[in-house]
N, C-alpha and C. Protein backbone atom coordinates (compact mmCIF):
# COMPACT_ATOMS: atom_id res chain seq x y z
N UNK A 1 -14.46 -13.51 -1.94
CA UNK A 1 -14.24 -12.20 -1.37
C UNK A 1 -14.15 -11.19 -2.52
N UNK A 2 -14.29 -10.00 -2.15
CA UNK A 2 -14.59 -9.17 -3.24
C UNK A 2 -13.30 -8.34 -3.37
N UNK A 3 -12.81 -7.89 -4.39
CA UNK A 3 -11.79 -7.35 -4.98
C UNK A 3 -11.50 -5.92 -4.07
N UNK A 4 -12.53 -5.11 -3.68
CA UNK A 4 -12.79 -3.93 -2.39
C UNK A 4 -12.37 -4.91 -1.25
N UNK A 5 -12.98 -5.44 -0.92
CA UNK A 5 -12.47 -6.25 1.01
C UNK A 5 -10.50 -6.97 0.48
N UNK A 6 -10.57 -7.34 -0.46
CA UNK A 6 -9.24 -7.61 -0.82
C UNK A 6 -8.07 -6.21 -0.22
N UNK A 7 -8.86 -5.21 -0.94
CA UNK A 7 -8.03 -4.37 -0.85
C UNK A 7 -8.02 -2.99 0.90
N UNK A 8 -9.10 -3.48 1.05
CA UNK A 8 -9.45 -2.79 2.40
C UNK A 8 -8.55 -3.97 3.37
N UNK A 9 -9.05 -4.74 3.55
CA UNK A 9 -8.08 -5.91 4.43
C UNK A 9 -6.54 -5.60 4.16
N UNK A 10 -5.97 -5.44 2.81
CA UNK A 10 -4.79 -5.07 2.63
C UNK A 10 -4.20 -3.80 3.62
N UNK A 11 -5.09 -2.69 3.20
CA UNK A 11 -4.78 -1.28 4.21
C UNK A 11 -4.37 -1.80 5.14
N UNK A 12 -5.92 -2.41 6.31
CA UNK A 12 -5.68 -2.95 7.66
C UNK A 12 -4.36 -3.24 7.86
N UNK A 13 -3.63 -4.51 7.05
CA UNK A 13 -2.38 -5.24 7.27
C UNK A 13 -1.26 -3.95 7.53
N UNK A 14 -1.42 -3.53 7.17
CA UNK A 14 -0.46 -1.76 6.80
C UNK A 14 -0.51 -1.41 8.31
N UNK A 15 -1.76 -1.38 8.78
CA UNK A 15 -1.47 -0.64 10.13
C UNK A 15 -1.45 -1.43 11.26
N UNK A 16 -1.43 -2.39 10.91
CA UNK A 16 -0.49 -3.66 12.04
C UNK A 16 0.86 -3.50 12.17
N UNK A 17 1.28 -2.92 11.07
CA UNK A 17 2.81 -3.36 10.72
C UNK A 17 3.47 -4.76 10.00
N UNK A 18 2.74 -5.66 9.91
CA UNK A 18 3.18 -7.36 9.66
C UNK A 18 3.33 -7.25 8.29
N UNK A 19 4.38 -7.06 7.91
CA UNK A 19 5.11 -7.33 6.73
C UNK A 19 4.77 -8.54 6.29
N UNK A 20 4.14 -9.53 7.17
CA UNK A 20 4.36 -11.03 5.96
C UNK A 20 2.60 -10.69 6.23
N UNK A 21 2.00 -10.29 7.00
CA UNK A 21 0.14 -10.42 6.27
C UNK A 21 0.02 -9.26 5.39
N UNK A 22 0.93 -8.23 5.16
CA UNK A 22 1.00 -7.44 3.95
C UNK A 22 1.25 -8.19 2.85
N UNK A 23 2.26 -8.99 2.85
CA UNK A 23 2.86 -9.40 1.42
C UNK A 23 1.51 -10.66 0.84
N UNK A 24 1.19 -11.22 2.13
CA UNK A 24 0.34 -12.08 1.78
C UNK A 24 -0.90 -11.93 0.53
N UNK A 25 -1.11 -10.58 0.58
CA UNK A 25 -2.05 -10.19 -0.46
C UNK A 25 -1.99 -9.96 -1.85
N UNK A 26 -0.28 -10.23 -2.11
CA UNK A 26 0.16 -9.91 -3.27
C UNK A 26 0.61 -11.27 -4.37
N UNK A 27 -0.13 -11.31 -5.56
CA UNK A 27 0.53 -12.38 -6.62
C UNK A 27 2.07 -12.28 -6.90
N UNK A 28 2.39 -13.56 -6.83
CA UNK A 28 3.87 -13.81 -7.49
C UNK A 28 4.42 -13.13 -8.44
N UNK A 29 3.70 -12.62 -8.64
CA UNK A 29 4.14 -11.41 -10.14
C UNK A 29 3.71 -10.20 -10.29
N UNK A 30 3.41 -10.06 -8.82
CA UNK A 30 2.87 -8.51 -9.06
C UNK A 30 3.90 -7.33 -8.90
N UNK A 31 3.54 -6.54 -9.10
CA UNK A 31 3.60 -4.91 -9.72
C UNK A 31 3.99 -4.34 -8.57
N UNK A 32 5.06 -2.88 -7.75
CA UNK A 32 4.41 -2.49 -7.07
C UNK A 32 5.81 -0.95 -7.04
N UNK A 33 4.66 0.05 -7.26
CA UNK A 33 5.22 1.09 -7.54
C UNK A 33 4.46 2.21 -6.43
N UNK A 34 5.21 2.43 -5.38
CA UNK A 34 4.63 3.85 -4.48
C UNK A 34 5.35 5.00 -4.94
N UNK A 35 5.74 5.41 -6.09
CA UNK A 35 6.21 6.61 -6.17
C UNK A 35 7.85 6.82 -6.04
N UNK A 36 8.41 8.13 -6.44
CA UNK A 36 9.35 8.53 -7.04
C UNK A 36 11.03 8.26 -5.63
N UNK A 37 10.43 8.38 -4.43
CA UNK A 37 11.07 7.75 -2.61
C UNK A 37 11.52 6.38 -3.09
N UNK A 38 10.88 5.62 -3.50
CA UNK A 38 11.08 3.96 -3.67
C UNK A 38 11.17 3.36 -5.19
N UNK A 39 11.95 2.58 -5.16
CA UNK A 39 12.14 2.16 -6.62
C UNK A 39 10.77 1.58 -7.08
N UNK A 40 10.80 0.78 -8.44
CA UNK A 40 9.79 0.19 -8.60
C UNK A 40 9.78 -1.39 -8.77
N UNK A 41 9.05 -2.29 -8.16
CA UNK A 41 9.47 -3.10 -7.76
C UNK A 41 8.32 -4.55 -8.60
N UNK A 42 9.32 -5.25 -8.80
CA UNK A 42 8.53 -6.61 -9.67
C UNK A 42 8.46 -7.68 -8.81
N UNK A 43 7.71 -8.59 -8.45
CA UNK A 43 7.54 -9.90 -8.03
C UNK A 43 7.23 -9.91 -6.52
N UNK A 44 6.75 -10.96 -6.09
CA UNK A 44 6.36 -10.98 -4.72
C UNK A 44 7.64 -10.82 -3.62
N UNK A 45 9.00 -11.79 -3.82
CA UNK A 45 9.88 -11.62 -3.55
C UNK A 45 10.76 -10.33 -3.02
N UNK A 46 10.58 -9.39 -4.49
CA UNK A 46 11.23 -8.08 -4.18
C UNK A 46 10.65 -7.26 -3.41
N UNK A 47 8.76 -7.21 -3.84
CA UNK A 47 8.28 -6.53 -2.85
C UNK A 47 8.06 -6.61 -1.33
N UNK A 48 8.54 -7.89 -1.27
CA UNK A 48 8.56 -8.44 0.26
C UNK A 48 9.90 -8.05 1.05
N UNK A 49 10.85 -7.19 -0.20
CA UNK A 49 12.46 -7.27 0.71
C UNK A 49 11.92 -5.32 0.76
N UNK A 50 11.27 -4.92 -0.92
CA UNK A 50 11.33 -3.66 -0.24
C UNK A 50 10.22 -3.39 0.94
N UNK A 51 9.61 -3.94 1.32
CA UNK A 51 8.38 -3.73 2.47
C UNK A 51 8.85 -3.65 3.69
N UNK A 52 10.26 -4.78 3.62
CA UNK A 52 10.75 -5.14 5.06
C UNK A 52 11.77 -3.38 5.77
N UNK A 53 12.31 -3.17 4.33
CA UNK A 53 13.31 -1.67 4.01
C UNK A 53 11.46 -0.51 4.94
N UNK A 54 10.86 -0.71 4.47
CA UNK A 54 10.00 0.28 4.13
C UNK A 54 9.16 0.56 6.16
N UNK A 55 9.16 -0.75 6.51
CA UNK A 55 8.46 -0.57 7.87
C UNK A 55 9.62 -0.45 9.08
N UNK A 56 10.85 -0.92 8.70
CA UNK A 56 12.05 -0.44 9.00
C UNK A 56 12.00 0.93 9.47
N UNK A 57 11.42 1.97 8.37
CA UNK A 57 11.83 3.41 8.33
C UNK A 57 10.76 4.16 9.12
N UNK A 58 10.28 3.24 9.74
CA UNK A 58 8.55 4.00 10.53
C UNK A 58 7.75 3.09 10.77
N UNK A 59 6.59 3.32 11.89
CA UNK A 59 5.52 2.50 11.91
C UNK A 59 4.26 2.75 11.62
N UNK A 60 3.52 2.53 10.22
CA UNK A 60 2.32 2.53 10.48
C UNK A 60 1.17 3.11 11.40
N UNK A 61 0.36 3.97 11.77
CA UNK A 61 -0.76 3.86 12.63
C UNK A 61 -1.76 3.87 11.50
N UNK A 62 -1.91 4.78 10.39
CA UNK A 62 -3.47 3.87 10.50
C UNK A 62 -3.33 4.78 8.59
N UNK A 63 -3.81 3.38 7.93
CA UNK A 63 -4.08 4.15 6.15
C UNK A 63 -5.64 4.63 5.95
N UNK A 64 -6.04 5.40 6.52
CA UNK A 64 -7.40 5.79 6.61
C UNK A 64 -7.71 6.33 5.07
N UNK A 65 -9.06 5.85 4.88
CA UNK A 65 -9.58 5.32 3.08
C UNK A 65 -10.53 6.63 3.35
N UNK A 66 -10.69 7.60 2.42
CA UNK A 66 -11.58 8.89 2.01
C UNK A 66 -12.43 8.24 0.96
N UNK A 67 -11.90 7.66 0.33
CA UNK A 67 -12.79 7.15 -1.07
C UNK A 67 -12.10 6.13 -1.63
N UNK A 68 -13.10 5.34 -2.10
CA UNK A 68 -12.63 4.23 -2.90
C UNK A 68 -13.62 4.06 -3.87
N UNK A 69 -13.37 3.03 -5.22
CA UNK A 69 -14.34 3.24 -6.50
C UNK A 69 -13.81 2.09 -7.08
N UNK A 70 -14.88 0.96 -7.35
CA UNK A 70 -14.07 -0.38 -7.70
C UNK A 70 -14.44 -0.01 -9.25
N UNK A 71 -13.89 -0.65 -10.46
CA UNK A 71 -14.04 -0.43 -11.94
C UNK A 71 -13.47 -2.13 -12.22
N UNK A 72 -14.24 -2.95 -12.47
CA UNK A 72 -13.84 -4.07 -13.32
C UNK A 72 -13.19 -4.62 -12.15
N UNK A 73 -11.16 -4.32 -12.70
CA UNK A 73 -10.63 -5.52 -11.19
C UNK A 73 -9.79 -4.54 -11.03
N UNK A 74 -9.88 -3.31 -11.29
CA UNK A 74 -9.52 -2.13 -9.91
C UNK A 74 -10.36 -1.14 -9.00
N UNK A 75 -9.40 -1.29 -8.15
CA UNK A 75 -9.87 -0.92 -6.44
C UNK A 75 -8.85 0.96 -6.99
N UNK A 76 -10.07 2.15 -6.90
CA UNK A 76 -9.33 3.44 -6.87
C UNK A 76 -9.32 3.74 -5.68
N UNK A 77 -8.39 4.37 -4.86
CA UNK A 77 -8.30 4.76 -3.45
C UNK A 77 -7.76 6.09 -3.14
N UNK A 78 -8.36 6.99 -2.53
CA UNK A 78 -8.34 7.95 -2.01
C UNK A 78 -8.03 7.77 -0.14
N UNK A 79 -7.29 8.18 0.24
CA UNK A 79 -6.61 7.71 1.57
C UNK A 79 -5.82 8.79 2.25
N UNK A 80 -5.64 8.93 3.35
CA UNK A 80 -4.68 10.05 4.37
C UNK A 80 -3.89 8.61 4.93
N UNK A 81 -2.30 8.76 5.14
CA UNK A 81 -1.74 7.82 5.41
C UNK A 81 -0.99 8.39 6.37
N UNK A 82 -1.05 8.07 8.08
CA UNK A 82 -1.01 8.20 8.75
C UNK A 82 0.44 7.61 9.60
N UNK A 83 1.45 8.15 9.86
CA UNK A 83 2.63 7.24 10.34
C UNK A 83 3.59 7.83 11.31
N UNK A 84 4.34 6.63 12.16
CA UNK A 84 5.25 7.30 13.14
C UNK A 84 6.79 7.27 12.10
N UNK A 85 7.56 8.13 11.81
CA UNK A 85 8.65 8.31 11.46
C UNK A 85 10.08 9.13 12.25
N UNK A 86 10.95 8.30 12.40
CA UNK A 86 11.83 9.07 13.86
C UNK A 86 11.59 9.42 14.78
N UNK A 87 10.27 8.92 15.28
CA UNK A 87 9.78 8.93 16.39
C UNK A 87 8.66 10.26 16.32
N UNK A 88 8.11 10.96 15.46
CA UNK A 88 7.54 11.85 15.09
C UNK A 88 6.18 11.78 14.33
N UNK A 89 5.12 12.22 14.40
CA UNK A 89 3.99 11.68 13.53
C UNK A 89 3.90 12.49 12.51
N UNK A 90 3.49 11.82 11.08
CA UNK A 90 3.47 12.53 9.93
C UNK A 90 2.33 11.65 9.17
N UNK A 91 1.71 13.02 8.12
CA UNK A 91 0.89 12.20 7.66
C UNK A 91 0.63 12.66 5.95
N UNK A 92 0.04 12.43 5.21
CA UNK A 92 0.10 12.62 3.80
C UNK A 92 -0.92 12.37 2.97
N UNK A 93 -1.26 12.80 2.10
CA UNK A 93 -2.22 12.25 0.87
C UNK A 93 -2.29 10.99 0.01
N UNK A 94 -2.84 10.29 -0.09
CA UNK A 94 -2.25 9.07 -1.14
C UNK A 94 -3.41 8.89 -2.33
N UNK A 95 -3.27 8.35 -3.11
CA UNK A 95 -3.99 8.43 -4.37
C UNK A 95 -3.71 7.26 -4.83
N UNK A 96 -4.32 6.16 -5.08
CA UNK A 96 -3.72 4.61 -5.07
C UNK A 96 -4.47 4.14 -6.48
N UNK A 97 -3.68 2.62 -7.27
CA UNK A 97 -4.65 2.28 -8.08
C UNK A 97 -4.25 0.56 -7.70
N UNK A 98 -5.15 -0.17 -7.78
CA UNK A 98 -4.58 -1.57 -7.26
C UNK A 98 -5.33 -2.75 -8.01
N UNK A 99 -4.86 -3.06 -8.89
CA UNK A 99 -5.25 -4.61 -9.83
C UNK A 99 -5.13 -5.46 -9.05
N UNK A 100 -6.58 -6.48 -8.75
CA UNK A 100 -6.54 -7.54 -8.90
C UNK A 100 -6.82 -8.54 -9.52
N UNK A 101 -6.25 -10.02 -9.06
CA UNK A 101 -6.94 -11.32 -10.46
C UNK A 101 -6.73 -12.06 -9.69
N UNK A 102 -7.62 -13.33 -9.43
CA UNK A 102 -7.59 -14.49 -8.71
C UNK A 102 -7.47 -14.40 -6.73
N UNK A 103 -8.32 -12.64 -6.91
CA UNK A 103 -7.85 -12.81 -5.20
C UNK A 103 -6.86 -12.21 -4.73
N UNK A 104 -5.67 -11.81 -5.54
CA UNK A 104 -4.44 -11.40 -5.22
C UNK A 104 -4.19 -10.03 -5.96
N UNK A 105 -3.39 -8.57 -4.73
CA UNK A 105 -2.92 -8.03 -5.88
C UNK A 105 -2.23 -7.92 -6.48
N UNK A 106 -2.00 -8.06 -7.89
CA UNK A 106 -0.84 -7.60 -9.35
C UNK A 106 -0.27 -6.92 -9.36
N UNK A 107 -1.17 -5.89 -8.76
CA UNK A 107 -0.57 -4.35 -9.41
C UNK A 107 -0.58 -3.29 -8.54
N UNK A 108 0.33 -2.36 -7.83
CA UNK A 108 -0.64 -1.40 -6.95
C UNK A 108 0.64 -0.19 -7.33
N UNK A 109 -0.14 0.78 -7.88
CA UNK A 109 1.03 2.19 -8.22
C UNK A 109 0.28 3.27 -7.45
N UNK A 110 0.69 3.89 -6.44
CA UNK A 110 0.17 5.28 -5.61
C UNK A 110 1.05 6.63 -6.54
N UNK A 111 0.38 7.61 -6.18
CA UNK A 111 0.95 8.88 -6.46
C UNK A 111 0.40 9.50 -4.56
N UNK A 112 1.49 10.46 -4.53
CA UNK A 112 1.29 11.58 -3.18
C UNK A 112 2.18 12.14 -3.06
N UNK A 113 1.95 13.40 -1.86
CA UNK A 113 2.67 14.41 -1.25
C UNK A 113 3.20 14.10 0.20
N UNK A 114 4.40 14.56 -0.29
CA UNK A 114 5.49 13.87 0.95
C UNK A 114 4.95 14.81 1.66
N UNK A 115 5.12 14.23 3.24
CA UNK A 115 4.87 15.12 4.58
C UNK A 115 5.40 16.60 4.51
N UNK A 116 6.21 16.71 3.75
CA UNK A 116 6.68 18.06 3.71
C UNK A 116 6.03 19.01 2.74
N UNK A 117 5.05 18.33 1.75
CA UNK A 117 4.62 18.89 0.70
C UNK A 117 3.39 19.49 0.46
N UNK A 118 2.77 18.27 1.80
CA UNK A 118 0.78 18.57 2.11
C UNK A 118 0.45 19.52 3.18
C-alpha cells in the first residue's frame, strides 16, 4: 500500500470516530503533535489515551483533503476538518505533515485555525 492510501485511509478512520482503527495506523514510536490545544505526544500508547480525550470532546463528520503532495515518506495535507462539538458544527483549516516507514505512521504534526479564528 502506498504511503498516500496509508494516510487517506487514516483521515477516513477520523470520520468514523473508532479510536482503535485510528490508532491502528500508528508505529509504536510514533510522533504526534496537533498543535498548541493538545500536548505533544510520544508513543502509540499515549497517543491512543490522548485520541480517546480527543473524540470524547466531539464527533468527527468528515476530514475533507484539498490537497495532498507525497515527497519521499511524507504525505503533505491540505484539509477542512469538519466536526460536531457541544452539539454544534464547526469547522477549520488544517495543514498536516505525516511520516511514514514500514506502513505505519511515525510522525504526524498539523498546524491550524481554531473555529474561532477561520
Amino acid at each position: 500500500m502506498s504511503i498516500e492510501q496509508i494516510v487517506r485511509d487514516e483521515m477516513a478512520a477520523w470520520g468514523r470516530n473508532d479510536v482503535d482503527e485510528v490508532i491502528s495506523h500508528f508505529a509504536e514510536d510514533a510522533e504526534f503533535d496537533i498543535g498548541p490545544a493538545w500536548p505533544r505526544v510520544s508513543g502509540r500508547d499515549a497517543i491512543y489515551e490522548l485520541l480517546k480525550q480527543f473524540f470524547a470532546g466531539g464527533n468527527c463528520i468528515d476530514l475533507e483533503i484539498r490537497h495532498l503532495a507525497v515527497d519521499g515518506n511524507v504525505v503533505l495535507m491540505e484539509r477542512q476538518d469538519h466536526w460536531k462539538v457541544d452539539g454544534k458544527a464547526a469547522s477549520w483549516p488544517v495543514m498536516g505533515a505525516y511520516e511514514v516507514r514500514d506502513g505505519k505512521i511515525t510522525a504526524w504534526r498539523e498546524y491550524y485555525h481554531s473555529p474561532g479564528e477561520s
